[in-house]
PDB file of N, CA and C in Angstrom:
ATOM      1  N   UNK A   1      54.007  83.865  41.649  1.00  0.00           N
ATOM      2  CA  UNK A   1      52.694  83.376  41.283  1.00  0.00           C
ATOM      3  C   UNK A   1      51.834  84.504  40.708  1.00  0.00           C
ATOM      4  N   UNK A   2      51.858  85.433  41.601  1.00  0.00           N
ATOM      5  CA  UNK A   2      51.239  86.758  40.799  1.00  0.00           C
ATOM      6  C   UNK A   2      51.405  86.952  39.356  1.00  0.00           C
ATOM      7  N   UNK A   3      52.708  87.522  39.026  1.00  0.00           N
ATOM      8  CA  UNK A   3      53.228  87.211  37.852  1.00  0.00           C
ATOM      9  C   UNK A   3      52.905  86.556  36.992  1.00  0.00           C
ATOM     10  N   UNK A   4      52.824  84.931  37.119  1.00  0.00           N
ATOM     11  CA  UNK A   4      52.239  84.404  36.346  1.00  0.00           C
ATOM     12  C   UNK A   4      50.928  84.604  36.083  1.00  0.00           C
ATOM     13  N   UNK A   5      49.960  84.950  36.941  1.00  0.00           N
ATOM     14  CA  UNK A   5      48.585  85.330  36.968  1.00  0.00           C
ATOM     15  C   UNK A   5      48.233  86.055  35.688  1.00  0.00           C
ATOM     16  N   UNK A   6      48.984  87.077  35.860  1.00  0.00           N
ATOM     17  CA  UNK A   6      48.857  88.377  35.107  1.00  0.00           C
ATOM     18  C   UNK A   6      49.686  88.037  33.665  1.00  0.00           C
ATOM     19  N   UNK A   7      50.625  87.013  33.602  1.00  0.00           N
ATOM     20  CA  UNK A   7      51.060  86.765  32.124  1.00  0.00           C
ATOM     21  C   UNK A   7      49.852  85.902  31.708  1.00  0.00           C
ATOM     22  N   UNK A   8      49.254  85.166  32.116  1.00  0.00           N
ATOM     23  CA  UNK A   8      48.255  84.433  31.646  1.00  0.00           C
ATOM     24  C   UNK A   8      47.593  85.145  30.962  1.00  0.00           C
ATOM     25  N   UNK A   9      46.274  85.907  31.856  1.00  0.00           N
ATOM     26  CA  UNK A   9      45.566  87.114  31.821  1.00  0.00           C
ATOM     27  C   UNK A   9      46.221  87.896  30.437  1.00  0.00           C
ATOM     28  N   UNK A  10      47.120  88.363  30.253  1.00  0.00           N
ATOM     29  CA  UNK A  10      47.488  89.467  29.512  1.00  0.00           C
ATOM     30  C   UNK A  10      47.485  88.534  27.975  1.00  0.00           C
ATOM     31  N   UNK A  11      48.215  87.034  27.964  1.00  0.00           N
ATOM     32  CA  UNK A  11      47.733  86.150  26.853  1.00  0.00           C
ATOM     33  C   UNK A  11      46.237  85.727  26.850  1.00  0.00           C
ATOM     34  N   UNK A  12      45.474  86.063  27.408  1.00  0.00           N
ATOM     35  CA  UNK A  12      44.412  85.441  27.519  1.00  0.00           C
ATOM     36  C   UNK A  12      43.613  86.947  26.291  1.00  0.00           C
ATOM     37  N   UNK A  13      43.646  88.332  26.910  1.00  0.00           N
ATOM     38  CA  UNK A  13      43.314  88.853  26.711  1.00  0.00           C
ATOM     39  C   UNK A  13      43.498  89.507  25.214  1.00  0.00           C
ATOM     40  N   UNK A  14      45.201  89.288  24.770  1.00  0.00           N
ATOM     41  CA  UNK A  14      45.338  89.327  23.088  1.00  0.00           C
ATOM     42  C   UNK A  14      44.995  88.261  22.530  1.00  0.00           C
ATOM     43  N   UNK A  15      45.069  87.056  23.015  1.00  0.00           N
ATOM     44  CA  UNK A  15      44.317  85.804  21.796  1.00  0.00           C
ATOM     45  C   UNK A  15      42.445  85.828  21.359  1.00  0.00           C
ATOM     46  N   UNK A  16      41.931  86.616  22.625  1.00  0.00           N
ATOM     47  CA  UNK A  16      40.358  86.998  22.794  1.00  0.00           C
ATOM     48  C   UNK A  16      40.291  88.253  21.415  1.00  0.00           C
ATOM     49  N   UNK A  17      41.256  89.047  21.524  1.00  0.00           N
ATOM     50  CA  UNK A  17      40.860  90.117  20.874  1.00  0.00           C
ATOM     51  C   UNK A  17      40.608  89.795  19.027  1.00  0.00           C
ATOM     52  N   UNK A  18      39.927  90.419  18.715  1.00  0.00           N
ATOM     53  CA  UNK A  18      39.512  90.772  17.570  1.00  0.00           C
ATOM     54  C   UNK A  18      39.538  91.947  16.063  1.00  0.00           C
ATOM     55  N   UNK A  19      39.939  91.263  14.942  1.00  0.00           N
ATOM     56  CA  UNK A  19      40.150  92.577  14.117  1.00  0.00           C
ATOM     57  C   UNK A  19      39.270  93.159  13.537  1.00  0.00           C
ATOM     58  N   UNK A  20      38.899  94.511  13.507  1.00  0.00           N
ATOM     59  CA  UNK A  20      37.434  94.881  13.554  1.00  0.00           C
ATOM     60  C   UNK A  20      37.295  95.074  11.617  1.00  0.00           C
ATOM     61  N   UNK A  21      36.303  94.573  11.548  1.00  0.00           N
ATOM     62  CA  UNK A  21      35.631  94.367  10.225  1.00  0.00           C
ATOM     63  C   UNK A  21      35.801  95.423   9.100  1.00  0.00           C
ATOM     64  N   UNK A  22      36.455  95.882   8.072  1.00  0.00           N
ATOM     65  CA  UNK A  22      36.861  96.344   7.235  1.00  0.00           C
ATOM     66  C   UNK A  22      36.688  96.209   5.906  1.00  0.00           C
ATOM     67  N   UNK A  23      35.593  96.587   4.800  1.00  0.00           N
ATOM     68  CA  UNK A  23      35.371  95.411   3.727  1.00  0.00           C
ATOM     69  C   UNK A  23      36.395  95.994   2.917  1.00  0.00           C
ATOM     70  N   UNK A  24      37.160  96.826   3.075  1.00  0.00           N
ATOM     71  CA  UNK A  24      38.374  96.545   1.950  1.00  0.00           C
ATOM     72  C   UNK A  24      39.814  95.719   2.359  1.00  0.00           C
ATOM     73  N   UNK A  25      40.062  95.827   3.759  1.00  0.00           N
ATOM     74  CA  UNK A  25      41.172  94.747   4.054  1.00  0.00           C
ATOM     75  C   UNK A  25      40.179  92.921   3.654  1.00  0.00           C
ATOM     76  N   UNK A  26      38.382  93.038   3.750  1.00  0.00           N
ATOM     77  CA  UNK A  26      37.920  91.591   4.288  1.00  0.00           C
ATOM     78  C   UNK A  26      38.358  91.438   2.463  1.00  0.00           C
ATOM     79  N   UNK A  27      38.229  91.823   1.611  1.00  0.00           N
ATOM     80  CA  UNK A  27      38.518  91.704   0.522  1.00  0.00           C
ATOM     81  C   UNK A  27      39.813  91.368   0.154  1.00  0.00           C
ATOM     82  N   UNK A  28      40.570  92.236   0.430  1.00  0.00           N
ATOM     83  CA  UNK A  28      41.893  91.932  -0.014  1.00  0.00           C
ATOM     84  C   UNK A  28      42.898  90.982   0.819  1.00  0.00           C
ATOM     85  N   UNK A  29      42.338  90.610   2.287  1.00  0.00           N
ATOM     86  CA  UNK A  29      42.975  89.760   3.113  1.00  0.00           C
ATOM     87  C   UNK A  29      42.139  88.566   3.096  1.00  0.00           C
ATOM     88  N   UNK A  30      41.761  87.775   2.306  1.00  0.00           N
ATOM     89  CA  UNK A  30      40.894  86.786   2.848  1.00  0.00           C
ATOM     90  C   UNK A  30      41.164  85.850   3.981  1.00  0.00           C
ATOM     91  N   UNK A  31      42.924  85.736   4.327  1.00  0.00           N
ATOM     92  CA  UNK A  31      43.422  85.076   5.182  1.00  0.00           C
ATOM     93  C   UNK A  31      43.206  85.552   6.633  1.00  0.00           C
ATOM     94  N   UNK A  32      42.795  86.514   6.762  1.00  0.00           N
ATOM     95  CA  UNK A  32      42.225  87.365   8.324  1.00  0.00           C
ATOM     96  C   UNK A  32      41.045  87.609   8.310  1.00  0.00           C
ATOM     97  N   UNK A  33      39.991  87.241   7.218  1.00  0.00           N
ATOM     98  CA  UNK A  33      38.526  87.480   7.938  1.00  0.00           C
ATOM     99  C   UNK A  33      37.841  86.483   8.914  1.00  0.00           C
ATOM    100  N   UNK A  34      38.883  85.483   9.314  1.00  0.00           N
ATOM    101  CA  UNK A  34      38.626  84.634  10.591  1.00  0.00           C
ATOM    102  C   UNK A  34      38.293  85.899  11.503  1.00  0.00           C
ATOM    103  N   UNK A  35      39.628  86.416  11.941  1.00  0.00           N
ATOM    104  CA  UNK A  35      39.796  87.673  13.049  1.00  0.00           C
ATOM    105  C   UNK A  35      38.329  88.503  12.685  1.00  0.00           C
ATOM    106  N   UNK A  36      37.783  89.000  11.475  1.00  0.00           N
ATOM    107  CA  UNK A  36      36.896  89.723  11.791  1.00  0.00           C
ATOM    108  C   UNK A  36      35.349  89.400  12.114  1.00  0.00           C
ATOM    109  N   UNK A  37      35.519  88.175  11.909  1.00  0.00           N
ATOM    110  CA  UNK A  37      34.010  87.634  12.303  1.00  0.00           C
ATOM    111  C   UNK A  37      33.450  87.998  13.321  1.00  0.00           C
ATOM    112  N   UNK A  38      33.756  88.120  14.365  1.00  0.00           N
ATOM    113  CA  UNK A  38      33.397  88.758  15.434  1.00  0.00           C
ATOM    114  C   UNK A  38      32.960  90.336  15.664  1.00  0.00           C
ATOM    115  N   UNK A  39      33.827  91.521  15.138  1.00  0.00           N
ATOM    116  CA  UNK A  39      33.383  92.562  14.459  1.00  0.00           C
ATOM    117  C   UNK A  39      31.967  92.597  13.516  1.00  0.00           C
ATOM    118  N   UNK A  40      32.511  91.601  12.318  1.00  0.00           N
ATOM    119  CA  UNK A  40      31.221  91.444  11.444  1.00  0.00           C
ATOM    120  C   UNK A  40      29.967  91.340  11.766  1.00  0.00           C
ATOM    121  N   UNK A  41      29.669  90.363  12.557  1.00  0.00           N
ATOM    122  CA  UNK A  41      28.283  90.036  13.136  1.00  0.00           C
ATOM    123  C   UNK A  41      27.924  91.140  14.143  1.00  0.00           C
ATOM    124  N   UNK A  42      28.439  92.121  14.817  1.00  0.00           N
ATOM    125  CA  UNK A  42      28.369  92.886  15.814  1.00  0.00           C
ATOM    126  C   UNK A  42      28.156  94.010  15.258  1.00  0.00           C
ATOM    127  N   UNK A  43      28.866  94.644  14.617  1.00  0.00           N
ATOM    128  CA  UNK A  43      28.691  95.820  13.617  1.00  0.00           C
ATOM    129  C   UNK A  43      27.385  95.790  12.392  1.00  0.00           C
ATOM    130  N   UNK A  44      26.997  94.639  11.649  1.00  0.00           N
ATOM    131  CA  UNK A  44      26.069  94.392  10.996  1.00  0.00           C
ATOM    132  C   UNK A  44      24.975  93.158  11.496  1.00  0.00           C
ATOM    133  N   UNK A  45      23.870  93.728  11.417  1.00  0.00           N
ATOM    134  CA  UNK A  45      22.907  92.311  11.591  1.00  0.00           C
ATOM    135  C   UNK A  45      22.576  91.919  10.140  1.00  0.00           C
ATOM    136  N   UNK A  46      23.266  90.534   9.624  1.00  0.00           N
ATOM    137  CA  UNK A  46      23.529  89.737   8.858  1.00  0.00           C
ATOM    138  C   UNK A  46      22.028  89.217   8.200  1.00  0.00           C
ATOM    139  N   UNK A  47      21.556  88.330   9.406  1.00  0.00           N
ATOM    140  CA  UNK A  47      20.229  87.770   8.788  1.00  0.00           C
ATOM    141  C   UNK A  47      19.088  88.704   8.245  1.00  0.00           C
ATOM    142  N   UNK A  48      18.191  88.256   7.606  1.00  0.00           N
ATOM    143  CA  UNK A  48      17.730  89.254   6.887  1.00  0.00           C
ATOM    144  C   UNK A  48      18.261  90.160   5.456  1.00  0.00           C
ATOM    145  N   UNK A  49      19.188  90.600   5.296  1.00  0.00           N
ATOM    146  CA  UNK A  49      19.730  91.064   4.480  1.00  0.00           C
ATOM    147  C   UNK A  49      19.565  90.139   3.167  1.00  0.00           C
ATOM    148  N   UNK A  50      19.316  90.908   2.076  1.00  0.00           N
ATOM    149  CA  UNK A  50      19.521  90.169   0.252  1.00  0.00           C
ATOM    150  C   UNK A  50      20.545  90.062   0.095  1.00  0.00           C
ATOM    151  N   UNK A  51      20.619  88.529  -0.786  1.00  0.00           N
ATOM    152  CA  UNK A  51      21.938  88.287  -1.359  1.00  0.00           C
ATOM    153  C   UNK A  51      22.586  89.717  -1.777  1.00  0.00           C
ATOM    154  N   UNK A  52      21.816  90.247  -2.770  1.00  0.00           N
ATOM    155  CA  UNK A  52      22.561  91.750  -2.853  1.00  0.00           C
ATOM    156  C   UNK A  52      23.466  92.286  -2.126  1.00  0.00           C
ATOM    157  N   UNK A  53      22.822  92.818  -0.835  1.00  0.00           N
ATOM    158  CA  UNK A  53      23.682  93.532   0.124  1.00  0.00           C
ATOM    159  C   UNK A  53      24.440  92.673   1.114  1.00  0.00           C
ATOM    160  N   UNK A  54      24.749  91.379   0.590  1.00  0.00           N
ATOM    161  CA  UNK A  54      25.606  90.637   1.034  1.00  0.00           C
ATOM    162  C   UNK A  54      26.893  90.418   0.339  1.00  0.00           C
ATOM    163  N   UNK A  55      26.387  91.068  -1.007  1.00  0.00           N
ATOM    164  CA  UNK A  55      27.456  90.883  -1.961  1.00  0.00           C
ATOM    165  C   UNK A  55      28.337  92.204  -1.829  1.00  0.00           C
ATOM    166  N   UNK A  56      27.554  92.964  -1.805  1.00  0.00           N
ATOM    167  CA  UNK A  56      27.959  94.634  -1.438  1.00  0.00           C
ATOM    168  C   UNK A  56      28.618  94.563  -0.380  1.00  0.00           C
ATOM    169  N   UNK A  57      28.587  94.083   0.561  1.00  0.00           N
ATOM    170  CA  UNK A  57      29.260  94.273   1.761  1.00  0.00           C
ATOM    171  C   UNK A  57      30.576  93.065   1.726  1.00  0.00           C
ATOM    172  N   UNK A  58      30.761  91.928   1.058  1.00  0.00           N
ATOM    173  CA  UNK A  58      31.332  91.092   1.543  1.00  0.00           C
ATOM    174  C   UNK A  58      32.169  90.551  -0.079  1.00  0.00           C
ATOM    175  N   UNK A  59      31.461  91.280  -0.832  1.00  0.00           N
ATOM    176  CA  UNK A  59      32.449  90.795  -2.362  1.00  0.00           C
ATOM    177  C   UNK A  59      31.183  89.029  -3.274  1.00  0.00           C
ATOM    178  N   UNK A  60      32.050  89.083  -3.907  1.00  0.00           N
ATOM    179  CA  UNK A  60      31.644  87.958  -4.092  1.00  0.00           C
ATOM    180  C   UNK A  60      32.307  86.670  -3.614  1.00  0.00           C
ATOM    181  N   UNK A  61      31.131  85.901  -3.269  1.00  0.00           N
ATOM    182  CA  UNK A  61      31.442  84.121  -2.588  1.00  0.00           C
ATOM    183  C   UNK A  61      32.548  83.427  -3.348  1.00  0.00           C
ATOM    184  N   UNK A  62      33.000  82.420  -2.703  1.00  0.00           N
ATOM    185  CA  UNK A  62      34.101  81.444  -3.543  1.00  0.00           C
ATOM    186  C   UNK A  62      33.100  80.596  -3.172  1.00  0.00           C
ATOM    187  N   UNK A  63      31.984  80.032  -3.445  1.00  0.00           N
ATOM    188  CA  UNK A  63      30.762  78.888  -3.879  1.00  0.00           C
ATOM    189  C   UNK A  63      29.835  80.306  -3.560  1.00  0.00           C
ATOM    190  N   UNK A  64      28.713  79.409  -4.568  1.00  0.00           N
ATOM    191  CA  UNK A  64      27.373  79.812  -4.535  1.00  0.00           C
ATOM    192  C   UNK A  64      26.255  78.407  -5.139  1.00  0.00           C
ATOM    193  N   UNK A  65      25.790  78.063  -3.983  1.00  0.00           N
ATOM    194  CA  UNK A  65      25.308  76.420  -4.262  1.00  0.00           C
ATOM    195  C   UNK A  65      23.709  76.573  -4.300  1.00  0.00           C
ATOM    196  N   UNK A  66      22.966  75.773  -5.306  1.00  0.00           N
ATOM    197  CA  UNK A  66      21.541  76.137  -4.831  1.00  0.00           C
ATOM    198  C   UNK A  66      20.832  74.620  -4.793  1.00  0.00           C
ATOM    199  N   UNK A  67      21.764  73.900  -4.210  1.00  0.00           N
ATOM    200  CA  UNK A  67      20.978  72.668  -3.463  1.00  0.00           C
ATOM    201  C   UNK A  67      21.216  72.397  -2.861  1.00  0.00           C
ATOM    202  N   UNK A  68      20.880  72.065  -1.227  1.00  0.00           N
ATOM    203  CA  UNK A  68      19.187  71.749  -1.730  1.00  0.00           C
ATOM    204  C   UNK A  68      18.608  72.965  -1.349  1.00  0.00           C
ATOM    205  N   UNK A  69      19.357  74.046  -0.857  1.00  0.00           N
ATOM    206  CA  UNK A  69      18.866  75.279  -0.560  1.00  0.00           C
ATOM    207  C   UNK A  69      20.040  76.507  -1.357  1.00  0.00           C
ATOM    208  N   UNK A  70      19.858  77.629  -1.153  1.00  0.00           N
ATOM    209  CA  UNK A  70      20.530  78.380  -2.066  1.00  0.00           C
ATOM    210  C   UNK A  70      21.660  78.933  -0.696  1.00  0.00           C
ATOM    211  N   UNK A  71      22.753  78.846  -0.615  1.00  0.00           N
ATOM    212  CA  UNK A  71      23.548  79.505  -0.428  1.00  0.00           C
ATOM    213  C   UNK A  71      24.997  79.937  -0.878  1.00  0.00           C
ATOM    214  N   UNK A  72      25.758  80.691   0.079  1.00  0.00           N
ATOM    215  CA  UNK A  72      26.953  81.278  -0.345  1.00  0.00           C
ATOM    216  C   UNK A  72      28.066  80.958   0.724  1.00  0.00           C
ATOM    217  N   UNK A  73      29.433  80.625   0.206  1.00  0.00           N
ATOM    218  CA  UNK A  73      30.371  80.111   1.266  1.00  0.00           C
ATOM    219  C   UNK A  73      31.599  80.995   1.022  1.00  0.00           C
ATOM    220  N   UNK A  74      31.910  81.583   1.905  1.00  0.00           N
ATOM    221  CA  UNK A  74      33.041  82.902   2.023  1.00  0.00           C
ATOM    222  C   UNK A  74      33.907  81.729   2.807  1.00  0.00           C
ATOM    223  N   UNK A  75      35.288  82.079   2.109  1.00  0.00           N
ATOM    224  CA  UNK A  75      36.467  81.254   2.567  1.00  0.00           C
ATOM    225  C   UNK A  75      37.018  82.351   3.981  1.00  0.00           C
ATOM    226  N   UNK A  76      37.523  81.816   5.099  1.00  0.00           N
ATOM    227  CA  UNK A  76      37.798  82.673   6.293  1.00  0.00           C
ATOM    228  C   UNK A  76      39.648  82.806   6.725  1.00  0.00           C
ATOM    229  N   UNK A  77      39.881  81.395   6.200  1.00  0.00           N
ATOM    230  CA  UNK A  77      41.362  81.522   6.183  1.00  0.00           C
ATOM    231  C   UNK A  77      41.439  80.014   7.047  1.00  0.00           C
ATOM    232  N   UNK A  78      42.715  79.803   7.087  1.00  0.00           N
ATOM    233  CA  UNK A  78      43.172  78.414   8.108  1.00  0.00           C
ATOM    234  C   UNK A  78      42.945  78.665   9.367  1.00  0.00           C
ATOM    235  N   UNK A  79      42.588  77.212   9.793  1.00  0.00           N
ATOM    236  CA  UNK A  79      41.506  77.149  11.493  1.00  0.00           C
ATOM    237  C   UNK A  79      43.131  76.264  12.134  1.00  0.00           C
ATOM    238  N   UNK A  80      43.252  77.038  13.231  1.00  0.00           N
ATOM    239  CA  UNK A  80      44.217  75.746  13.953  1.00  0.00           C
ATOM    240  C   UNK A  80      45.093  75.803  13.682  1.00  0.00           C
ATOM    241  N   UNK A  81      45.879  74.620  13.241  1.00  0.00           N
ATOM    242  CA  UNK A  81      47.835  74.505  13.257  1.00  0.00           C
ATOM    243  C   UNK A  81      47.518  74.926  11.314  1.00  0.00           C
ATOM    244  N   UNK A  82      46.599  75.241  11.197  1.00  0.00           N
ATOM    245  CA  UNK A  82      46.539  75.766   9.739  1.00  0.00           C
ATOM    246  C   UNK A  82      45.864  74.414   8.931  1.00  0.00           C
ATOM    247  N   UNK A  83      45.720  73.487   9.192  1.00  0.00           N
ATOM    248  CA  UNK A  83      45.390  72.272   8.433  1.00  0.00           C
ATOM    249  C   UNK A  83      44.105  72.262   8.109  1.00  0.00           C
ATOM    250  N   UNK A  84      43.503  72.828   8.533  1.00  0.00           N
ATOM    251  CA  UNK A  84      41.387  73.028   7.976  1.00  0.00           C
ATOM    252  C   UNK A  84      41.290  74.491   7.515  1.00  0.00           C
ATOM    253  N   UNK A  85      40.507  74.632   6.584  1.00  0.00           N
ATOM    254  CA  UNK A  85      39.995  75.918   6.322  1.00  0.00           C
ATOM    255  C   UNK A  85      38.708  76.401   7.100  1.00  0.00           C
ATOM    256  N   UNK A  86      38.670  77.530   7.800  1.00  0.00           N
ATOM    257  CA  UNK A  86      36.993  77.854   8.277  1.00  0.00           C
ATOM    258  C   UNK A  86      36.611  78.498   6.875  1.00  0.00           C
ATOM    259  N   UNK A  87      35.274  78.674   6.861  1.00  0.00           N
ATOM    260  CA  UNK A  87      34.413  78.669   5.713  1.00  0.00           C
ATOM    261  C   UNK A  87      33.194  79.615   6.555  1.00  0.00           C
ATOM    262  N   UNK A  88      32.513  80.360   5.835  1.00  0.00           N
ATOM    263  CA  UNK A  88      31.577  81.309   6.486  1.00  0.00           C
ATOM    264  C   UNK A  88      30.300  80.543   5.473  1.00  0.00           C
ATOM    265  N   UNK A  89      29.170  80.232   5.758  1.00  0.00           N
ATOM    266  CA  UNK A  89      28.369  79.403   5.328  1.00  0.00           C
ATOM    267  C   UNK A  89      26.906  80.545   5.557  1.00  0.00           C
ATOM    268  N   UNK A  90      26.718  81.422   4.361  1.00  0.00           N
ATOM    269  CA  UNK A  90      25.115  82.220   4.803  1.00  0.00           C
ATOM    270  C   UNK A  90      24.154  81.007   3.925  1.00  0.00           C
ATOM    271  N   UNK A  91      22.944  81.098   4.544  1.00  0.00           N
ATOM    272  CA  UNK A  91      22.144  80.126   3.969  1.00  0.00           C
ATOM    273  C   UNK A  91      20.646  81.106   3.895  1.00  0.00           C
ATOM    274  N   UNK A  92      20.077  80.601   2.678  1.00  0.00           N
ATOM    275  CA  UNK A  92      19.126  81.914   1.940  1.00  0.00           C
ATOM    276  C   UNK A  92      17.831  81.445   1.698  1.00  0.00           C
ATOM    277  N   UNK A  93      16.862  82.098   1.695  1.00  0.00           N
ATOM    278  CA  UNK A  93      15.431  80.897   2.310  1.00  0.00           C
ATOM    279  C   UNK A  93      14.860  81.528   0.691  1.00  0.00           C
ATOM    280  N   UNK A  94      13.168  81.400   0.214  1.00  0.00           N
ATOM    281  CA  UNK A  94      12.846  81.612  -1.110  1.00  0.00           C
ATOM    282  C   UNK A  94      12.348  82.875  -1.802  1.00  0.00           C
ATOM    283  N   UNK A  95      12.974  83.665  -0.518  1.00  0.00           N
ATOM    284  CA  UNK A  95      12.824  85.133  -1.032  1.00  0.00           C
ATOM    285  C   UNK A  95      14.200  85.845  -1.568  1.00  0.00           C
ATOM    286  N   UNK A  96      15.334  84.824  -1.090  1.00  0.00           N
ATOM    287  CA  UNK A  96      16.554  85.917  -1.283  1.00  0.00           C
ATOM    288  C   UNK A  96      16.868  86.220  -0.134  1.00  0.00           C
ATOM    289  N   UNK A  97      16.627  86.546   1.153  1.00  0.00           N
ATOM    290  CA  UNK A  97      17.281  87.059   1.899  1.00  0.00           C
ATOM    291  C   UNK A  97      17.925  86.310   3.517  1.00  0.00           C
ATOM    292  N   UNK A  98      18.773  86.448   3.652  1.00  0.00           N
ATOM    293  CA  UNK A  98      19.816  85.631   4.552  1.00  0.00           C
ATOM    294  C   UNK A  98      18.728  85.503   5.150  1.00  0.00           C
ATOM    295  N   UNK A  99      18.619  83.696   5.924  1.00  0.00           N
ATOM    296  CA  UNK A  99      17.662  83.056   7.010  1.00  0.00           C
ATOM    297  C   UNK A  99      18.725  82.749   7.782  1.00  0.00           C
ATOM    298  N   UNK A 100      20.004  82.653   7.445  1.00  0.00           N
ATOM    299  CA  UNK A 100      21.217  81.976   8.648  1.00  0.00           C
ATOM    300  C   UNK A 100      22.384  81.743   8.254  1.00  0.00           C
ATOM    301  N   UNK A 101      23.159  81.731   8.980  1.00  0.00           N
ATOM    302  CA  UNK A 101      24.834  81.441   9.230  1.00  0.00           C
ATOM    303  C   UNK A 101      25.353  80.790   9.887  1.00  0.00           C
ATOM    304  N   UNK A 102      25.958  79.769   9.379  1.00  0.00           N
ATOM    305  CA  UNK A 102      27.655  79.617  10.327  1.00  0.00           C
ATOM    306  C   UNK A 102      28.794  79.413  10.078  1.00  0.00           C
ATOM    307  N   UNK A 103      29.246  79.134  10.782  1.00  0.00           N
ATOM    308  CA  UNK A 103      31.339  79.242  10.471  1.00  0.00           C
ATOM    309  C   UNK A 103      31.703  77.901  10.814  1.00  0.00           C
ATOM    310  N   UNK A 104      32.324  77.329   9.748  1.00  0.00           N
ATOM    311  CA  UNK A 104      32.687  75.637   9.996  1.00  0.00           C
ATOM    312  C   UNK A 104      34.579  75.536   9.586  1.00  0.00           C
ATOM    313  N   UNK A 105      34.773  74.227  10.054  1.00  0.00           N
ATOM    314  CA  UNK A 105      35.647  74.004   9.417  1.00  0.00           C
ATOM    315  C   UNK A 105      36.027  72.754   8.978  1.00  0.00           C
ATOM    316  N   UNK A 106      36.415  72.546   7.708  1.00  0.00           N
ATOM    317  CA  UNK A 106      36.708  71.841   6.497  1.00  0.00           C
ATOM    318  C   UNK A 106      37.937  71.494   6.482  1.00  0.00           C
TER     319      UNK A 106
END
């Protein structure tokens, strides 16, 4: 029983973990910036920031929508048995600069 305790625990503890935020792998891996989201938001405070230095830091968006509000949607990679995409969703108020985020899946 112990044993099992501790195999749990030890899966519990690599599926928790996280790949820490990198903007040249978040660039060139788009299929693992799921893993860094967690890094991302921790290492940078997001809101606030100009589209600019959102672009600087994160590349350019795969959408950039400006209705009914202006934002930008960063693709994150497959959610689950792979069948949905998560999507990183910043949303931009009438100055330009990030009012909010979230992470969905599609």
């Amino acid at each position: 029983m112990k044993r099992l305790s501790t195999l749990i625990l030890f899966v519990f503890i690599l599926c928790s973990c996280s790949t820490p935020f990198e903007e040249k792998r978040w660039l060139e891996e788009p299929e693992k910036r799921s893993s860094m989201m967690s890094s991302l938001t921790s290492k940078y405070e997001l809101e606030g920031m100009t589209e600019s230095q959102i672009v600087d830091l994160l590349g350019v968006p795969s959408q950039i929508a400006n209705e009914p509000w202006r934002h930008y949607v960063y693709y994150l990679g497959r959610a689950g048995l792979g069948v949905d995409d998560r999507l990183l969703y910043l949303n931009f108020d009438h100055n330009g600069k990030l009012e909010n985020y979230r992470v969905r899946q599609d």
